[in-house]
Protein backbone atom coordinates (compact mmCIF):
# COMPACT_ATOMS: atom_id res chain seq x y z
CA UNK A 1 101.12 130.98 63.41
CA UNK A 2 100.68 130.06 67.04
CA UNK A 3 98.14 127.81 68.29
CA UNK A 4 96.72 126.61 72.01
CA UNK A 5 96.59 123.75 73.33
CA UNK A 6 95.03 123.13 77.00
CA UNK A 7 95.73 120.32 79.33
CA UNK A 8 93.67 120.52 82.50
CA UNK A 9 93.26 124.08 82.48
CA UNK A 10 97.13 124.78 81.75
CA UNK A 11 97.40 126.85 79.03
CA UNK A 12 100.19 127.18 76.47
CA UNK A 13 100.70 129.07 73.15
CA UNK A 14 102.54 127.05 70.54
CA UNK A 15 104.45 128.47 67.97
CA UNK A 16 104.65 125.86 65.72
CA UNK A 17 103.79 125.06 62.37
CA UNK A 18 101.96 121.98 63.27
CA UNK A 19 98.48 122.48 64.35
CA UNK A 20 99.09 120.63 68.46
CA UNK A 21 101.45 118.44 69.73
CA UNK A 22 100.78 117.22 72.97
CA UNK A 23 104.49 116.31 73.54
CA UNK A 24 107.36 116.60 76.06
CA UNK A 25 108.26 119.78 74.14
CA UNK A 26 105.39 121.97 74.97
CA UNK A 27 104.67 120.31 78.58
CA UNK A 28 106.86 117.56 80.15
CA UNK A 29 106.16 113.95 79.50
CA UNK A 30 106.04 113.27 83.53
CA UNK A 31 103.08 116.29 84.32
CA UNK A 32 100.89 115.16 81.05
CA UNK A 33 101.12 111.61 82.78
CA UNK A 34 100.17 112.81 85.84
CA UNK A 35 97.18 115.18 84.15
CA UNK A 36 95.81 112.62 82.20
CA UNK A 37 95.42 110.07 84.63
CA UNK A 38 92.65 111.56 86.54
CA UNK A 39 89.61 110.13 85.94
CA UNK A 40 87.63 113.44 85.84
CA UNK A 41 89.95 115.31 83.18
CA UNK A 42 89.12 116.49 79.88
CA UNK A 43 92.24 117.55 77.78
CA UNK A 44 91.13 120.26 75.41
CA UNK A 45 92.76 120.70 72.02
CA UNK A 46 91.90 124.01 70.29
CA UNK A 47 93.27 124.88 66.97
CA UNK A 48 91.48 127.70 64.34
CA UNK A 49 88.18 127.68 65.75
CA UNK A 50 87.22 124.61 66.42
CA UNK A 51 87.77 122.51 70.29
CA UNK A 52 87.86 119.30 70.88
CA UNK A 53 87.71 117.37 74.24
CA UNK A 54 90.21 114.39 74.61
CA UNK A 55 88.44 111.66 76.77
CA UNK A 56 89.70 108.37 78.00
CA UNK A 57 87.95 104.67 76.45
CA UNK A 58 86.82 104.72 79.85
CA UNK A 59 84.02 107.05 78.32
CA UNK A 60 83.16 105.17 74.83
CA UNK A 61 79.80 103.39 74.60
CA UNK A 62 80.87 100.22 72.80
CA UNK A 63 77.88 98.50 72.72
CA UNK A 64 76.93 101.40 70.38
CA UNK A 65 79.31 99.96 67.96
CA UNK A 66 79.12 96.03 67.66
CA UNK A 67 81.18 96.45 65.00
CA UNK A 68 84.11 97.68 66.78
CA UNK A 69 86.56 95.39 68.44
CA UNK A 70 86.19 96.33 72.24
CA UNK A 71 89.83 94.21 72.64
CA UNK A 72 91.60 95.39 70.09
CA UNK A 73 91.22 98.73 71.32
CA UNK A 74 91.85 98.09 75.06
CA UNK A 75 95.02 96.18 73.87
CA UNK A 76 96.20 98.89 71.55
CA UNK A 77 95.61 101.30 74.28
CA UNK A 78 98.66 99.82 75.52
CA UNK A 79 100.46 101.42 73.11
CA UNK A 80 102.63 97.92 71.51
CA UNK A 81 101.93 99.17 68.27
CA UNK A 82 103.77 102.70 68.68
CA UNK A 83 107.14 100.60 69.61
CA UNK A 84 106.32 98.32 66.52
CA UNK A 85 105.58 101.17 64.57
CA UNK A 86 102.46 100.17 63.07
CA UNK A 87 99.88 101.94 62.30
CA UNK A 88 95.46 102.33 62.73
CA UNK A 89 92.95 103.07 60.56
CA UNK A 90 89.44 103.65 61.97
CA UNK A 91 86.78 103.25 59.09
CA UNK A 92 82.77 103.98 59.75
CA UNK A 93 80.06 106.23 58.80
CA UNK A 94 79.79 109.71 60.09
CA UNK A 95 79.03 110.19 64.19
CA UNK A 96 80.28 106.50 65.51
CA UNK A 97 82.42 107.78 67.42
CA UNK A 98 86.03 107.52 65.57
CA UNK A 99 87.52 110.56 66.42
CA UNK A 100 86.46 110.06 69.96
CA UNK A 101 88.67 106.47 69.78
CA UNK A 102 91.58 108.39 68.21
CA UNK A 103 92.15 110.71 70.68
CA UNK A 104 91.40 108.22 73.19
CA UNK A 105 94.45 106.40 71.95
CA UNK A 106 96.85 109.74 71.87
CA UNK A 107 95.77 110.49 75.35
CA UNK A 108 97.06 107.16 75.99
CA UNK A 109 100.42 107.36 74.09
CA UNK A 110 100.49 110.68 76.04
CA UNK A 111 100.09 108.68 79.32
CA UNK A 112 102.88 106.31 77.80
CA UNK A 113 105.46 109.45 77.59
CA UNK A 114 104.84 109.53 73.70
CA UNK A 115 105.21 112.18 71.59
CA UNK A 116 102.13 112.63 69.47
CA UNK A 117 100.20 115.24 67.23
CA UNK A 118 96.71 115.65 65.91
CA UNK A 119 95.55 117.12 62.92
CA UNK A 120 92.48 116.90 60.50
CA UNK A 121 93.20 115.90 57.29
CA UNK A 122 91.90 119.36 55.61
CA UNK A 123 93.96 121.29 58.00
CA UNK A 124 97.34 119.23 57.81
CA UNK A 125 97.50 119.33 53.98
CA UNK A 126 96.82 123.44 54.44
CA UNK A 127 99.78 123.55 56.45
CA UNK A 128 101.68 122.01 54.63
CA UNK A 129 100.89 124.07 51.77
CA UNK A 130 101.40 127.45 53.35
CA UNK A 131 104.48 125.56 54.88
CA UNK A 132 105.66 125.58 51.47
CA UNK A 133 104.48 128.52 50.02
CA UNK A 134 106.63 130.07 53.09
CA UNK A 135 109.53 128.04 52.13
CA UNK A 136 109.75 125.99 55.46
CA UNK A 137 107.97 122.80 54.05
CA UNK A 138 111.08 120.30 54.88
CA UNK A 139 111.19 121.63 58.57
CA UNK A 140 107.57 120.97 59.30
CA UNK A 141 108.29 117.23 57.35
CA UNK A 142 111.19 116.38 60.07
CA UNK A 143 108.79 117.90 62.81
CA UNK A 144 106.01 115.27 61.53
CA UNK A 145 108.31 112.49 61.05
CA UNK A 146 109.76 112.81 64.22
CA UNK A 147 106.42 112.78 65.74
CA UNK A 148 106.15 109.10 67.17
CA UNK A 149 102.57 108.89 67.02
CA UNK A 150 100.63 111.22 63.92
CA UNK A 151 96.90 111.21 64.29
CA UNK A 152 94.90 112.09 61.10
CA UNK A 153 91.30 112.56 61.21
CA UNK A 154 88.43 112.94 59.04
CA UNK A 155 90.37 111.79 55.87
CA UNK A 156 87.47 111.82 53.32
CA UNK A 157 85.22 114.73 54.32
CA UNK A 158 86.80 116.99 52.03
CA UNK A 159 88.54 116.30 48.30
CA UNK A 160 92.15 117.84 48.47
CA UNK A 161 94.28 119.08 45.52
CA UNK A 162 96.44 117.22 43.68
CA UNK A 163 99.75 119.15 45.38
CA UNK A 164 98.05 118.78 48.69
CA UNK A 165 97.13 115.29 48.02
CA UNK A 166 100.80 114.45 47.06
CA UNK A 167 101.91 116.42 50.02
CA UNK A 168 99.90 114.49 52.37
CA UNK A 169 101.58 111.02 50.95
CA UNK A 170 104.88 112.31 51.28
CA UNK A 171 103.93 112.82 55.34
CA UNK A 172 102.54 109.00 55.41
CA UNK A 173 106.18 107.92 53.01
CA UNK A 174 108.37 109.71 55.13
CA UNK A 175 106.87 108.07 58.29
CA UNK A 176 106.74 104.64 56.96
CA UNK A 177 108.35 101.88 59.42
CA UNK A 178 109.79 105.04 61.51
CA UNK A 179 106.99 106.27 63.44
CA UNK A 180 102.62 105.47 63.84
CA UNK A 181 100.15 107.19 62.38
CA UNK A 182 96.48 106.84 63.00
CA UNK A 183 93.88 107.76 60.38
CA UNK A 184 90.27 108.06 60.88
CA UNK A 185 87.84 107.99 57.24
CA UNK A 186 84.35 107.92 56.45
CA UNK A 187 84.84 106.43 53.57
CA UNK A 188 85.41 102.42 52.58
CA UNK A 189 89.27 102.36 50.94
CA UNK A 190 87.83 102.03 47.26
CA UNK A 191 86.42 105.29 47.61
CA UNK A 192 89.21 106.93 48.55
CA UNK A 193 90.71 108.01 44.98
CA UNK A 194 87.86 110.17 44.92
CA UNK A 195 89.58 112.54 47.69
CA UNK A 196 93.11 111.88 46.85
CA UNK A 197 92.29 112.37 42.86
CA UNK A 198 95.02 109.37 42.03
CA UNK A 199 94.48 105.74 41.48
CA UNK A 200 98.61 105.35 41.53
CA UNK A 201 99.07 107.43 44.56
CA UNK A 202 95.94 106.03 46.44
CA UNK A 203 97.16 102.75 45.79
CA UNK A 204 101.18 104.13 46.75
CA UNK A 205 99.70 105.55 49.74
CA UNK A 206 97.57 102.34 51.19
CA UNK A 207 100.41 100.63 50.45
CA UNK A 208 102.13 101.98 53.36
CA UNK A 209 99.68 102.32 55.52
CA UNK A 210 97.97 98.94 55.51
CA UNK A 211 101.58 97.14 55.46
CA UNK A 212 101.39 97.00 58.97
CA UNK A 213 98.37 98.26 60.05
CA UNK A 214 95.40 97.43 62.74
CA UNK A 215 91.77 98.39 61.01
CA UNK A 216 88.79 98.87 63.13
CA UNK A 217 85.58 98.70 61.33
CA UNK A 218 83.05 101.19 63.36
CA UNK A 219 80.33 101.34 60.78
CA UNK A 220 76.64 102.15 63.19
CA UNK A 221 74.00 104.50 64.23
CA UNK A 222 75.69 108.31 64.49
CA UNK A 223 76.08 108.91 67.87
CA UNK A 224 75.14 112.67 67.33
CA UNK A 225 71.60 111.92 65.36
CA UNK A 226 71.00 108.94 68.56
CA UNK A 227 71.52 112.24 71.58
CA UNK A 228 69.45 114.59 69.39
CA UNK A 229 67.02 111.87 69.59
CA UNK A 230 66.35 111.60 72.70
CA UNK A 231 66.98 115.20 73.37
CA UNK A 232 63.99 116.02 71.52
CA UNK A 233 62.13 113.27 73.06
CA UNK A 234 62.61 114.44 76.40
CA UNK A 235 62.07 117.56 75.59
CA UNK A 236 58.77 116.58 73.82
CA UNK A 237 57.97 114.87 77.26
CA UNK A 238 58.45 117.46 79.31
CA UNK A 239 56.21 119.90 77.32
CA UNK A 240 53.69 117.38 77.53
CA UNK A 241 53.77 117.42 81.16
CA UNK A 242 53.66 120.61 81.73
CA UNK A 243 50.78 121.12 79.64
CA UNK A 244 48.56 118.16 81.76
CA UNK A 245 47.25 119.49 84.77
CA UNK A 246 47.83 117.51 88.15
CA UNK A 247 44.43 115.88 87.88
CA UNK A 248 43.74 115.09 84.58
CA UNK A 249 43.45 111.36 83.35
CA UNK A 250 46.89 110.19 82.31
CA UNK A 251 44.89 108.58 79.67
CA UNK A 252 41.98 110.72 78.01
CA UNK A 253 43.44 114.14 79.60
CA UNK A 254 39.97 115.05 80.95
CA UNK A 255 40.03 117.05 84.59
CA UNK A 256 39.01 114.57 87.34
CA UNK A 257 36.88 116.30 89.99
């Protein structure tokens, strides 16, 4: 199965097994440096059907979040963590802005000459189980361990299997101590046994991940509910003013003569 990826408007098919990898494999380490450090680009990552645009912290609204730690983020943006091999986990209700921060961080690995990959949680387990169905599972598990920085997003949005749950926690094992891995969830860690079905392998699997791990807490107003907000006030507004004519009393809306 191939898959696009799009940096600056240079396009590439990938035929990999992994959904992107924005790594000196499909373009070289040196001209994704270069890309990405222009202030006005926006690195697209398509896979399946759905896009998403890569933008820099430069472009995150912190004060939106006062639960997020504006310099913990600027200092892992520096990447320390990827040569410690540590790891992230971004934890917040839905629309504050977490996958936003987790790509902001791979764009910055990428900046760094990093290899790194991007998946949703949903889609990464699928792979992996067509990946075995196909009998090519322990390629694509060297291709993700070798990976030095694995983002996972929206773990918690959608309950996996009990073979793709176990999958998924052989990715995190077999990366443990050798490479980073970023994971964005909506839900507290208590609650997440109800998407991985397992209290042993929940437990097995925060086990490694929290071992040496950086957490930011971005719990807030959705970004997404706060635009269509004001969308629909301005909107509203403008409506309003088109229906008042030019002289009509700002206040009681009768014509003035």
């Amino acid at each position: 199965m191939g898959y696009k990826v799009v940096v600056a408007g240079a396009t590439g098919n990938v035929g990999r097994e992994m959904l992107n990898i924005l790594a000196e494999r499909e373009f070289p380490v040196d001209e994704i440096a270069a890309l990405a450090s222009r202030k006005s680009l926006g690195t697209e990552v398509s896979f399946g059907d759905k896009t998403l645009k890569t933008k820099d912290l430069d472009t995150f609204d912190f004060t939106a979040i006062p639960s997020l730690n504006k310099m913990l983020v600027l200092e892992l943006a520096r990447c320390g963590y990827i040569l410690r091999r540590e790891n992230i986990i971004a934890l917040g209700n839905s629309g504050t802005g977490k996958t936003h921060v987790a790509l902001a961080l791979g764009l910055a690995a990428c900046q760094k000459g990093f290899s790194v990959a991007f998946a949703t949680a949903a889609s990464l387990v699928n792979q992996l189980l067509e990946a075995r169905d196909e009998k090519r599972l322990l390629r694509l598990q060297r291709e993700l361990q070798a990976v030095k920085l694995l983002i996972v997003d929206e773990l918690g949005y959608v309950p996996l299997s009990p073979t793709g749950a176990e999958l998924l926690f052989e990715v995190f094992s077999q990366r443990y101590e050798r490479g980073s891995t970023i994971v964005t969830s909506n839900l507290p860690f208590e609650d997440w046994t109800s998407v991985l079905g397992s209290e042993r392998l929940t437990g097995a699997l925060l086990d490694r991940l929290t071992h040496h791990v950086s957490i930011l807490a971005m719990n807030g107003d959705s970004y997404r509910l706060r635009q269509s907000a004001g969308r629909r006030r301005a909107t509203a507004a403008a409506e309003q003013n088109q229906a008042t004519p030019d002289n009509a009393d700002p206040e009681t809306g009768e014509i003035i003569p």
